[in-house]
N, C-alpha and C. Protein backbone atom coordinates (compact mmCIF):
# COMPACT_ATOMS: atom_id res chain seq x y z
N UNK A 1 0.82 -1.18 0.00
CA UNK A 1 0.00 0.00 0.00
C UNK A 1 0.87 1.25 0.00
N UNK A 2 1.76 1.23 0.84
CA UNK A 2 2.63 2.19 0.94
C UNK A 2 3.40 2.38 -0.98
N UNK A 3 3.64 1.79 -1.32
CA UNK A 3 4.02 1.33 -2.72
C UNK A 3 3.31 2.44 -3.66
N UNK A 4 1.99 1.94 -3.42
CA UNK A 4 1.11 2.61 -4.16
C UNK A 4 0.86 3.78 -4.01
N UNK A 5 0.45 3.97 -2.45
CA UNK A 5 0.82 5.84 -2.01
C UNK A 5 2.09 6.49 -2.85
N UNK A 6 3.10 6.18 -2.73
CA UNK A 6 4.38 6.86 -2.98
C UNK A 6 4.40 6.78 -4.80
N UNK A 7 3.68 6.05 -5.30
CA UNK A 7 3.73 5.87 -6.76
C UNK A 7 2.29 6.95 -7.09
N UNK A 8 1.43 7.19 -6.68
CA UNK A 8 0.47 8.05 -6.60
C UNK A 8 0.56 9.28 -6.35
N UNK A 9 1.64 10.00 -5.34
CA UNK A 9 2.14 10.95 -5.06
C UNK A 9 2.96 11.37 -5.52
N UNK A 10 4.03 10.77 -6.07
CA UNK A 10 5.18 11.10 -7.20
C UNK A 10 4.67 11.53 -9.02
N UNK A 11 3.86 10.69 -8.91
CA UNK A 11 3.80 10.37 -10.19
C UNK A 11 2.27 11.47 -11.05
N UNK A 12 1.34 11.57 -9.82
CA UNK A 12 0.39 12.79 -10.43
C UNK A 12 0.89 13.77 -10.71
N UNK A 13 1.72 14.86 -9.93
CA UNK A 13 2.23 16.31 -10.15
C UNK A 13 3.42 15.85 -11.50
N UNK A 14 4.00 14.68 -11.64
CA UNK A 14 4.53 14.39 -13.25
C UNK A 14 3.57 14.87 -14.53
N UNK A 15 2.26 14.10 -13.82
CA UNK A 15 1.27 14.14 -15.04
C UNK A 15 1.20 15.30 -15.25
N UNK A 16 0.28 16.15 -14.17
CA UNK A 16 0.22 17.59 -14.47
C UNK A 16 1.33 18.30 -14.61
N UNK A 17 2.28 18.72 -14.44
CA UNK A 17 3.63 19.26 -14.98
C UNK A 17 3.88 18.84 -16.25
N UNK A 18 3.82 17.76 -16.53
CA UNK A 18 3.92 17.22 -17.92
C UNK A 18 2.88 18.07 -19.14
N UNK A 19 1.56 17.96 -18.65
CA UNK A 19 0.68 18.85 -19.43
C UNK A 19 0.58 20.30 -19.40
N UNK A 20 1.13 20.75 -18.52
CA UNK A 20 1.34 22.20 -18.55
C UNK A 20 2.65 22.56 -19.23
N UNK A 21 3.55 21.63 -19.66
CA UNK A 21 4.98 22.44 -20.46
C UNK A 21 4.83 22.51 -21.90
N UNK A 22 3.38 21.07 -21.97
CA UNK A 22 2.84 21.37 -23.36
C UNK A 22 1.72 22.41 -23.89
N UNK A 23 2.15 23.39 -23.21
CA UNK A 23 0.73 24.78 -23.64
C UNK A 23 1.02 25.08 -25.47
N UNK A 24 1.93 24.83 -25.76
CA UNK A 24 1.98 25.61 -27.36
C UNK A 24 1.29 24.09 -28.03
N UNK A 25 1.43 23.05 -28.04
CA UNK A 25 0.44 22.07 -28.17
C UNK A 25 -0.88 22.16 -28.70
N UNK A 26 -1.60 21.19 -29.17
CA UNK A 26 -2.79 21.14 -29.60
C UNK A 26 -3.69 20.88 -28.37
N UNK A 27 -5.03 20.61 -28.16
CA UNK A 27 -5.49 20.17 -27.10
C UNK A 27 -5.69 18.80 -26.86
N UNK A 28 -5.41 18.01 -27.74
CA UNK A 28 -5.56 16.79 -28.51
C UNK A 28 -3.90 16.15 -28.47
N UNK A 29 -3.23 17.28 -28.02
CA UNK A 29 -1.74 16.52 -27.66
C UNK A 29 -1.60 16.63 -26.05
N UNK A 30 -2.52 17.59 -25.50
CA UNK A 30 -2.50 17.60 -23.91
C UNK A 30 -3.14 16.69 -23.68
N UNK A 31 -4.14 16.11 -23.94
CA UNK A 31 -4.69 15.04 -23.10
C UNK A 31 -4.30 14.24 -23.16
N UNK A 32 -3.41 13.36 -24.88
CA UNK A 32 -2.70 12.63 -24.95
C UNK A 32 -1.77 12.64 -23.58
N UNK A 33 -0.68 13.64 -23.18
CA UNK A 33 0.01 13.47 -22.30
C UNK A 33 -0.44 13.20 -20.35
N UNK A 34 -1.75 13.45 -20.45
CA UNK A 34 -2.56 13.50 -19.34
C UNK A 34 -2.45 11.79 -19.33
N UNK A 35 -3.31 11.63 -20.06
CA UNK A 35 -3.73 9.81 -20.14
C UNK A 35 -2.38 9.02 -20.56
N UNK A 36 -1.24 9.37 -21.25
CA UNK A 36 -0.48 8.68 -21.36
C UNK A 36 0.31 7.96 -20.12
N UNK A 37 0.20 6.47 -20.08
CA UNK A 37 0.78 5.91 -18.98
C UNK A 37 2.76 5.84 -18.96
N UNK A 38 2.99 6.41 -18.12
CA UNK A 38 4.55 6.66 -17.82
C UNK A 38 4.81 5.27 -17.97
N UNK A 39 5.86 4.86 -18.41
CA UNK A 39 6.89 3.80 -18.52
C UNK A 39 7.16 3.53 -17.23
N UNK A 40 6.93 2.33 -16.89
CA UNK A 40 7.20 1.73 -14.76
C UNK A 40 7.11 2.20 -14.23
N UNK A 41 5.43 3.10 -14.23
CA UNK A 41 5.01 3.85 -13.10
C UNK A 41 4.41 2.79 -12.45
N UNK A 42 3.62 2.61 -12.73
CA UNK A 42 2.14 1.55 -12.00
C UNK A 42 2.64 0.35 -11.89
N UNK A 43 3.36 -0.17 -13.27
CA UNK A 43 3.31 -1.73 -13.79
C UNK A 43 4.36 -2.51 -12.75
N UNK A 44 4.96 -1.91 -11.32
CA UNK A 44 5.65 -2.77 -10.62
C UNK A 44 4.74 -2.85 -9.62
N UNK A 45 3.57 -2.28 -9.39
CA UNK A 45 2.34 -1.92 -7.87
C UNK A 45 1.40 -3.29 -8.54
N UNK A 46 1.34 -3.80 -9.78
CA UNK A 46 -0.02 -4.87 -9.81
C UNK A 46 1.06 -5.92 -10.23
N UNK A 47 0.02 -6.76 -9.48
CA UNK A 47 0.36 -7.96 -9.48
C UNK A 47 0.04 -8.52 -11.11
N UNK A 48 0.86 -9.52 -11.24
CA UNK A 48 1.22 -10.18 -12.77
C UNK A 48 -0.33 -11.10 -12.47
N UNK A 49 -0.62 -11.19 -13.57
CA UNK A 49 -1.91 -12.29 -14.50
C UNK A 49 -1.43 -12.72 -15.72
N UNK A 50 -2.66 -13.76 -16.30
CA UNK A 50 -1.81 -13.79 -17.36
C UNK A 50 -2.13 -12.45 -18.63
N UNK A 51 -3.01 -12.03 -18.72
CA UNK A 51 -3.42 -10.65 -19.25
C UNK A 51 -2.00 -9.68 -19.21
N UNK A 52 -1.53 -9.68 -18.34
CA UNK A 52 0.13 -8.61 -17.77
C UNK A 52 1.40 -9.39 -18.22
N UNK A 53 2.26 -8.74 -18.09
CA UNK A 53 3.66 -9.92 -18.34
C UNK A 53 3.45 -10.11 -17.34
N UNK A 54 4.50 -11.03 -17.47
CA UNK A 54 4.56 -12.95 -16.48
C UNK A 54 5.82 -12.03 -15.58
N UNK A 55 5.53 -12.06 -14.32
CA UNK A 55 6.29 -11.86 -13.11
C UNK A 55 7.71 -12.36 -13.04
N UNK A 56 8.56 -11.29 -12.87
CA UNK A 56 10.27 -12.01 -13.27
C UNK A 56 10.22 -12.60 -11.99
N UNK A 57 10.83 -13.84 -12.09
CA UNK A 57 11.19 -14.88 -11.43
C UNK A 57 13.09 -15.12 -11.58
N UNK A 58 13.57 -14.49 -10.41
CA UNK A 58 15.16 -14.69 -10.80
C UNK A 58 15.39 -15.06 -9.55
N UNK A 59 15.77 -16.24 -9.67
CA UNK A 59 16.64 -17.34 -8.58
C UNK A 59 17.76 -17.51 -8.85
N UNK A 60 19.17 -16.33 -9.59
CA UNK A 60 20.21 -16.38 -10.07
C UNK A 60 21.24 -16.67 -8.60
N UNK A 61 20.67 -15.23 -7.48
CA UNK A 61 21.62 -15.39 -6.44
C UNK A 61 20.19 -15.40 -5.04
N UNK A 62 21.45 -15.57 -4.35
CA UNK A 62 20.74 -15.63 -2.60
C UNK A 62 19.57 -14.41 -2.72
N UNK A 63 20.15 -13.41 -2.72
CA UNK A 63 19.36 -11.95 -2.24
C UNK A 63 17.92 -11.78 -2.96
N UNK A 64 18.28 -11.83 -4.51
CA UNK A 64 17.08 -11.59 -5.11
C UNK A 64 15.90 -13.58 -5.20
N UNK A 65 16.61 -14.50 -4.50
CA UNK A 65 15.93 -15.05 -4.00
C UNK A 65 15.18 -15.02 -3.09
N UNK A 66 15.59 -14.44 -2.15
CA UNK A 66 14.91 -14.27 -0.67
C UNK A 66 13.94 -12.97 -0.73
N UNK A 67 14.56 -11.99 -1.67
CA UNK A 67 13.58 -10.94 -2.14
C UNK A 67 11.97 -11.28 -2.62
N UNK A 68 12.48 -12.75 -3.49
CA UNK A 68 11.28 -13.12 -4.10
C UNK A 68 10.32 -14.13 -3.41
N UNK A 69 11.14 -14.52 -2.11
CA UNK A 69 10.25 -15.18 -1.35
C UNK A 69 9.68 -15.06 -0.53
N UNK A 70 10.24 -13.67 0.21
CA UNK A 70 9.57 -13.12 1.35
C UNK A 70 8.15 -12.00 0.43
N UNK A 71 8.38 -11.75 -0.47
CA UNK A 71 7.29 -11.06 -1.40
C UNK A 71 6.03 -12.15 -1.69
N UNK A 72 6.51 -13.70 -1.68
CA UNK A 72 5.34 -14.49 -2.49
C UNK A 72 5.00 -15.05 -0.56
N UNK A 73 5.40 -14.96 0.21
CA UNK A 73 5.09 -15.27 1.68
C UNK A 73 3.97 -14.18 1.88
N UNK A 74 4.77 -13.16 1.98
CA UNK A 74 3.78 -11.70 2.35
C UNK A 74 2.43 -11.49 1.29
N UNK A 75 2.34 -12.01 0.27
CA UNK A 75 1.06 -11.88 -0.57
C UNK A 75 0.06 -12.83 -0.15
N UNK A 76 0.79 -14.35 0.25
CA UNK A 76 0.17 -15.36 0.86
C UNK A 76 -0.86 -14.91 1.98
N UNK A 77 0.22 -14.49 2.86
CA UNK A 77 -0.31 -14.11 4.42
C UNK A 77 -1.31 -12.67 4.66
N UNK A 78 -1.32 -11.77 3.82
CA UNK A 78 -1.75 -10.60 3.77
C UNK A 78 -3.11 -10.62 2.43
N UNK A 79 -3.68 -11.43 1.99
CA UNK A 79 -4.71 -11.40 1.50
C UNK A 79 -6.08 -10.57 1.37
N UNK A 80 -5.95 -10.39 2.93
CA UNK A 80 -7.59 -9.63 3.84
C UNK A 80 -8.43 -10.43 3.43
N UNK A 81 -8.43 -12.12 3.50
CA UNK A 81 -9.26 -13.00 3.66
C UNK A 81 -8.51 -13.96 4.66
N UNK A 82 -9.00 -13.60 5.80
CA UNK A 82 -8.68 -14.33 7.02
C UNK A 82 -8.18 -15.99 6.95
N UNK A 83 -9.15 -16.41 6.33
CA UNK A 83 -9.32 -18.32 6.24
C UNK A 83 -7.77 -18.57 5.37
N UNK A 84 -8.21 -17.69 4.08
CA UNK A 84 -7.09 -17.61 3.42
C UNK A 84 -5.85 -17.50 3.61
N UNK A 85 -5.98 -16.47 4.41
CA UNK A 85 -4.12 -15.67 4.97
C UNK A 85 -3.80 -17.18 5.89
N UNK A 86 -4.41 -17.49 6.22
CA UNK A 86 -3.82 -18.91 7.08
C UNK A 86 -3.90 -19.74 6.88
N UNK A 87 -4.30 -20.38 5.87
CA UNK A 87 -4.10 -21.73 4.94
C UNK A 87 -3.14 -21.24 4.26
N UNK A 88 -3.03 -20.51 3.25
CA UNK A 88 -1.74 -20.41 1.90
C UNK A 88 -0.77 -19.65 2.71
N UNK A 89 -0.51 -18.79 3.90
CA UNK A 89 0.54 -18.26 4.26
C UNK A 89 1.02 -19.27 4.98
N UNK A 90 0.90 -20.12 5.87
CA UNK A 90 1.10 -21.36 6.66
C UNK A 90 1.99 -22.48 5.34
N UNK A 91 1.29 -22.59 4.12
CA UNK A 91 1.22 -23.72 3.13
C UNK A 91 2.65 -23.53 2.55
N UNK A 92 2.27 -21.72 2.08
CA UNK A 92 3.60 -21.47 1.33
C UNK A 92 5.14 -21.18 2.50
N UNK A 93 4.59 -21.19 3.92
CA UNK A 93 6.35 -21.09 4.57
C UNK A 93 6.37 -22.24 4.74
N UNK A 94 5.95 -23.60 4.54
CA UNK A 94 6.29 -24.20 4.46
C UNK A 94 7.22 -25.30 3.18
N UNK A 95 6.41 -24.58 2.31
CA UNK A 95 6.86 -25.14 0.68
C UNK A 95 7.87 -24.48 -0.23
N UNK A 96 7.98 -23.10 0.26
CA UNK A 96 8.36 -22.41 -0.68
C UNK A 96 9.88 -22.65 -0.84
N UNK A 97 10.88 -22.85 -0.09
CA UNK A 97 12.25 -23.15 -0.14
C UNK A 97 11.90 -24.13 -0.83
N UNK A 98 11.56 -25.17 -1.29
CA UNK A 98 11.55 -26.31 -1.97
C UNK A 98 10.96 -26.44 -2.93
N UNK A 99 10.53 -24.88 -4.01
CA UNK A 99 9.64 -25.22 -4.75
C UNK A 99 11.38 -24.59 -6.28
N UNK A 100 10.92 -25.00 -7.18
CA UNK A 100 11.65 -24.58 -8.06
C UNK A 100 10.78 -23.72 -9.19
N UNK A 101 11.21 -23.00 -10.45
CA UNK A 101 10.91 -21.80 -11.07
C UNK A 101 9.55 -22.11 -11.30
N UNK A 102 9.60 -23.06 -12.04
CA UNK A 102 7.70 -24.02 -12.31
C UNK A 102 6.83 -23.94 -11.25
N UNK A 103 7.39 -24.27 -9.87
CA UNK A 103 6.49 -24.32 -8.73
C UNK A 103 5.88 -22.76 -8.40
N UNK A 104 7.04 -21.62 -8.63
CA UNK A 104 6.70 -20.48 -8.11
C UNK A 104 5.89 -20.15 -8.97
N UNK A 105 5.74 -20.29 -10.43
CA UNK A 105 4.70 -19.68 -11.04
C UNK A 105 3.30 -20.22 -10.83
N UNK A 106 3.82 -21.80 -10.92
CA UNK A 106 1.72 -22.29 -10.54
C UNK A 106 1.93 -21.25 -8.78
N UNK A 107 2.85 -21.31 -7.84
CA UNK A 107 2.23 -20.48 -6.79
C UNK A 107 1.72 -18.74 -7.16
N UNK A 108 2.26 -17.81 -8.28
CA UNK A 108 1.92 -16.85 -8.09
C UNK A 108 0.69 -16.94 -9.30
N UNK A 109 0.16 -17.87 -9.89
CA UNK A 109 -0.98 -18.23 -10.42
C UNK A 109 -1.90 -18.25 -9.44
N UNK A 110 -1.93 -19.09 -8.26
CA UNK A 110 -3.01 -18.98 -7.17
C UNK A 110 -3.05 -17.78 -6.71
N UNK A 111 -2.02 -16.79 -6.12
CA UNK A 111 -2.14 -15.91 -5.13
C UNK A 111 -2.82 -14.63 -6.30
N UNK A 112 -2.74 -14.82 -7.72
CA UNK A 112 -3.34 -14.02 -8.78
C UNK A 112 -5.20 -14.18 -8.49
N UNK A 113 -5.58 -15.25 -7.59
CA UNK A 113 -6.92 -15.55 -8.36
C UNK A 113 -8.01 -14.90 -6.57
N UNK A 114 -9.12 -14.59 -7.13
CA UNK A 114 -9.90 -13.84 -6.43
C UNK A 114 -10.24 -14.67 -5.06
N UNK A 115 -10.48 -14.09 -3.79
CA UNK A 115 -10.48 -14.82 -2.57
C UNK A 115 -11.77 -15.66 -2.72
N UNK A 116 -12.97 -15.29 -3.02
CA UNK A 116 -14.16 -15.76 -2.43
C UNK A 116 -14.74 -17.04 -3.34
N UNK A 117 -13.68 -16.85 -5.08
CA UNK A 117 -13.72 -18.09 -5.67
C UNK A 117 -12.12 -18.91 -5.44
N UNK A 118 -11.37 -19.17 -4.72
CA UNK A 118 -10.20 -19.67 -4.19
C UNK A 118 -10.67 -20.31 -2.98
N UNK A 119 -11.22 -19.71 -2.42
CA UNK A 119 -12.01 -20.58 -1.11
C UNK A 119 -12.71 -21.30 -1.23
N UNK A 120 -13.83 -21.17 -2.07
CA UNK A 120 -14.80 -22.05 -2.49
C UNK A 120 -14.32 -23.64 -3.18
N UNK A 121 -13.25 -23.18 -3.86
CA UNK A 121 -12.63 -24.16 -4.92
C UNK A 121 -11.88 -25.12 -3.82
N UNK A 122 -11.19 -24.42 -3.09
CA UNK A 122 -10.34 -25.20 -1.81
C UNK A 122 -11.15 -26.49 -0.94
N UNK A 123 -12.26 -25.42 -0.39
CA UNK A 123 -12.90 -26.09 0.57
C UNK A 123 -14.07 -26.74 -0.48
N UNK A 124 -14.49 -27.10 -1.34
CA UNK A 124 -15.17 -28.04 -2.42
C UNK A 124 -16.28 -27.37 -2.29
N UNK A 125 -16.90 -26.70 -1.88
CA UNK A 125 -17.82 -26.01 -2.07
C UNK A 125 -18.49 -25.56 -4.07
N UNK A 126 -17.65 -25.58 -4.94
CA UNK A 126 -17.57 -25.20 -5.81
C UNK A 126 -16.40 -26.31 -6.73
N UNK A 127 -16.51 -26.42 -7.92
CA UNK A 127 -15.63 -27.25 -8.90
C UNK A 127 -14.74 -26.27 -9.45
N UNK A 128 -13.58 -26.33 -9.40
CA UNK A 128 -12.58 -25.74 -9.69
C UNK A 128 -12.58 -25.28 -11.65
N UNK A 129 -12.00 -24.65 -12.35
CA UNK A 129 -11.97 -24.77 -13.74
C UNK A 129 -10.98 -25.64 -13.71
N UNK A 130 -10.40 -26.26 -15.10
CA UNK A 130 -9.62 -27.44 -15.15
C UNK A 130 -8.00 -27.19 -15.16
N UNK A 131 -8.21 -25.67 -15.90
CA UNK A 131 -7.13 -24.85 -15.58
C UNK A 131 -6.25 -24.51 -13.97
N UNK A 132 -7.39 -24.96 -13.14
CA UNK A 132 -6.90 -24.30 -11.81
C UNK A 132 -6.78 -25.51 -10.70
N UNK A 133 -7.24 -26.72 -11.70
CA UNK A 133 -7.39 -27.63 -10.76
C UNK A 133 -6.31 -28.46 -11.43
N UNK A 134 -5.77 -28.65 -12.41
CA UNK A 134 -4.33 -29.38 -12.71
C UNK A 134 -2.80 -28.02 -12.46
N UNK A 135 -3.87 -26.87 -11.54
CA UNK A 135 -1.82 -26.56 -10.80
C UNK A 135 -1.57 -27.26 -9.89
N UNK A 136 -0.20 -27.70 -9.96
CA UNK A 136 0.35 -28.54 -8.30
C UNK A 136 0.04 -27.76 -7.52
N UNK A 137 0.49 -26.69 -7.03
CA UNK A 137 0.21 -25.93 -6.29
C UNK A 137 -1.31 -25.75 -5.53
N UNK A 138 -2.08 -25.61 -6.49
CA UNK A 138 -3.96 -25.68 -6.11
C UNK A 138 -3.95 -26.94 -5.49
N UNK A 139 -3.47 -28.10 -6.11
CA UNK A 139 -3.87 -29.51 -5.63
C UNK A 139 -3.40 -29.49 -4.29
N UNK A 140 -1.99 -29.51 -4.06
CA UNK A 140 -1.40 -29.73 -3.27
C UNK A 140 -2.09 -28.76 -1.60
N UNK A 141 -2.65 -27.79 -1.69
CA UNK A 141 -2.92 -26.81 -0.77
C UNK A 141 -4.72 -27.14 -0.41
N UNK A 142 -4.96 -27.56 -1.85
CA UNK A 142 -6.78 -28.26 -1.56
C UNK A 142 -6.52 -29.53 -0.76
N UNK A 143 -5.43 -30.44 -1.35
CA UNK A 143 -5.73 -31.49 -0.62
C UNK A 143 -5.01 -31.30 0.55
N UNK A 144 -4.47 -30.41 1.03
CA UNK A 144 -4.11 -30.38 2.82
C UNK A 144 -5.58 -29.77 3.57
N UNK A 145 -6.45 -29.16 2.47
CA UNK A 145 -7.61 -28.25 3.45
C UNK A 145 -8.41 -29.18 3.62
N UNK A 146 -8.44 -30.18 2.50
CA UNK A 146 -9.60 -31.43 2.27
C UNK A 146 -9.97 -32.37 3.57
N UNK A 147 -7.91 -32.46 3.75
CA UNK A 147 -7.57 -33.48 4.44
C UNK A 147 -7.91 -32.81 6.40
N UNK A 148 -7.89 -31.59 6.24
CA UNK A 148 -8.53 -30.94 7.31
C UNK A 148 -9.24 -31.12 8.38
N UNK A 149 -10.60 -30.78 7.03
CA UNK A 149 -11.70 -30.83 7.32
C UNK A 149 -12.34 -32.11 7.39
N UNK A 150 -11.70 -33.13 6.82
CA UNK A 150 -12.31 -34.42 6.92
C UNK A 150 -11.23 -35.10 8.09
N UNK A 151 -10.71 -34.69 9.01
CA UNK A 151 -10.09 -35.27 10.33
C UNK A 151 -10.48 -34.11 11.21
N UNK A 152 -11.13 -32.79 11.04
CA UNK A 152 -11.06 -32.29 12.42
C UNK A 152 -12.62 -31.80 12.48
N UNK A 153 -13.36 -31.93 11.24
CA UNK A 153 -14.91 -31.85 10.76
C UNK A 153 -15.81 -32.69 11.50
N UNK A 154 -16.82 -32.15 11.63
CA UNK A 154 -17.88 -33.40 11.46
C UNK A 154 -18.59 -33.40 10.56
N UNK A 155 -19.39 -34.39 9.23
CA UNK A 155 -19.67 -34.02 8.45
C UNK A 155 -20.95 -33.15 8.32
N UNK A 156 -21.40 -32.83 9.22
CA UNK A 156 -22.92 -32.75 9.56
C UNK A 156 -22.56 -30.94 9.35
N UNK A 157 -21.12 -30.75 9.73
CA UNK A 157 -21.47 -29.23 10.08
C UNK A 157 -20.58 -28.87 8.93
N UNK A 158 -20.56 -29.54 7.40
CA UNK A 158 -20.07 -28.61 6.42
C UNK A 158 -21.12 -29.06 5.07
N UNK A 159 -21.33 -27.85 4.10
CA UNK A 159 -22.07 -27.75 3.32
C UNK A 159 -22.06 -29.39 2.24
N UNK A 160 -22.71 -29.65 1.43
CA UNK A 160 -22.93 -30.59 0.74
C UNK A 160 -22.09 -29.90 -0.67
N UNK A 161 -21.20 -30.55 -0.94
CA UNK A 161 -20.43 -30.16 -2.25
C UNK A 161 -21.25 -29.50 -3.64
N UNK A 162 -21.08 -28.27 -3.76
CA UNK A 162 -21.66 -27.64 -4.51
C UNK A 162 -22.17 -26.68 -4.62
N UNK A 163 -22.56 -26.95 -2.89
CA UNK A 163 -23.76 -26.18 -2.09
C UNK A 163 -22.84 -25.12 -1.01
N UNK A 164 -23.29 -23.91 -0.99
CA UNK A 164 -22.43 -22.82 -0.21
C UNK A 164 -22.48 -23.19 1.22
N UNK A 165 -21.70 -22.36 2.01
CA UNK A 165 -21.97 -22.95 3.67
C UNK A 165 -22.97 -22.07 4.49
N UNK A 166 -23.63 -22.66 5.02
CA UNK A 166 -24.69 -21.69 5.58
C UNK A 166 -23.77 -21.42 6.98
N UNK A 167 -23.64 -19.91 7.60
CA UNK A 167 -23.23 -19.49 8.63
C UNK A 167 -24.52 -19.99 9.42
N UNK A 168 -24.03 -20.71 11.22
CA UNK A 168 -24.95 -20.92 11.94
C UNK A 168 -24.67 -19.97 13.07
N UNK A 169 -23.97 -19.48 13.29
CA UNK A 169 -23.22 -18.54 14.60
C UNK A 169 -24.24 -17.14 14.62
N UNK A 170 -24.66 -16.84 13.24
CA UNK A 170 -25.83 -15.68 13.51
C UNK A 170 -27.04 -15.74 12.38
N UNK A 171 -27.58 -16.83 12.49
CA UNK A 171 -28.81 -17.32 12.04
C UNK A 171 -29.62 -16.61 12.79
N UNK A 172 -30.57 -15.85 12.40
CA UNK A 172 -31.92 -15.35 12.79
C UNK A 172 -33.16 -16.12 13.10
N UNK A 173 -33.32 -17.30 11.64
CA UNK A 173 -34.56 -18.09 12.27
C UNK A 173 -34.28 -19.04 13.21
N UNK A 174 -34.94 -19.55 13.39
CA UNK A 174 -34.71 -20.81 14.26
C UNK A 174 -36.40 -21.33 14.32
N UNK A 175 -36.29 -22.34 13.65
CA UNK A 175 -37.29 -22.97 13.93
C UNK A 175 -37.49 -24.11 13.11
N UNK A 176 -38.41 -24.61 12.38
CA UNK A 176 -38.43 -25.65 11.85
C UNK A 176 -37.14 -25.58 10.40
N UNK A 177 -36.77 -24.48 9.44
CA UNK A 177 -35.97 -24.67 8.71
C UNK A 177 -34.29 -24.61 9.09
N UNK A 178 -34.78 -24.26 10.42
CA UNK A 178 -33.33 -24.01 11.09
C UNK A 178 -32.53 -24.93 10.95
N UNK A 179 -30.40 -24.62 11.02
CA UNK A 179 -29.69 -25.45 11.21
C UNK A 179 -29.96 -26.88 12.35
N UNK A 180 -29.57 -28.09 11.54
CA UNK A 180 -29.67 -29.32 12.50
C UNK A 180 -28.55 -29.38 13.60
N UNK A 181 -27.55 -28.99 13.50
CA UNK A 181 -26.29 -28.81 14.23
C UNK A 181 -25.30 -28.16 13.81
N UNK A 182 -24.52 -27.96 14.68
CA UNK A 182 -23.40 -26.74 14.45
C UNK A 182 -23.30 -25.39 13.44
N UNK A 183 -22.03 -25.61 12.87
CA UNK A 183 -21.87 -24.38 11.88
C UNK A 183 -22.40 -24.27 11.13
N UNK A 184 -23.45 -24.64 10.56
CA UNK A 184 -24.68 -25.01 9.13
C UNK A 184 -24.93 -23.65 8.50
């Protein structure tokens, strides 16, 4: 965030300074320079998709290794999806020294994809696309959540595959359609 502040603050009074040195200009060449996107202003603040170039991945030396791993840790863990930040930040300090160039990309393929369909896909709630369900990475992190919930679960208190999870902790009705037990 801070990233983005300091790239936001630097980089507007560019814009406008930029369009004000072009006054002898057309008006049609000022706006050009208004809307024109600066060369590595923004494009190091978003995260790579495949739509963007593909995220440099350089495991040449120590430093810009550890650069790149404490960056794919901290994206893990810092999500602002709670469930999330502690399944894949937990998953990836554990994996990540051991993953090689292939591994890091299926990992910054997951940490690319939206929280509320990543969760769903994890916890089976939802069928994965086929794309997302042959990364090692997806597999490997579904089947530790799978393996979870089916040793620390009961089955009674998680949704029927397909089917979303009903919160029971602040259910309003209660009565005949009400949850049968627990977290429903």
């Amino acid at each position: 965030m801070a990233n983005l502040r300091r790239a936001l603050l630097f980089t507007i009074p560019r814009i406008i300074n930029s369009s004000k040195t072009a006054s002898g200009a057309t008006s049609t060449l000022q706006s050009h320079n208004l809307y024109r996107p600066l060369a590595g202003t923004f494009s190091r603040f978003i995260s790579s998709n495949e739509t963007s170039s593909p995220m440099n991945i350089d495991l040449s030396d120590e430093e810009s290794k550890r650069r790149l791993f404490n960056r794919l840790i901290y994206r893990s863990k810092q999500r602002g999806y709670l469930e999330l930040d502690l399944v894949l930040g937990k998953w990836v300090e554990e994996h990540i020294q051991s993953m090689d160039e292939n591994g890091i990309k299926s990992l910054v393929h997951v940490l690319d994809l939206e929280n509320p369909d990543l969760w769903k896909w994890l916890t089976g709630q939802e069928q994965p696309p086929d794309a997302i369900s042959t990364n090692p990475v997806f597999s490997a992190v579904r089947e530790k959540v799978m393996n979870n919930l089916n040793n620390h679960t009961s089955p009674e208190t998680r949704a029927v595959p397909g089917k979303p999870w009903v919160r029971g902790w602040d259910d309003i009705k209660k009565g005949r359609d009400a949850p049968i037990a627990g977290n429903q």
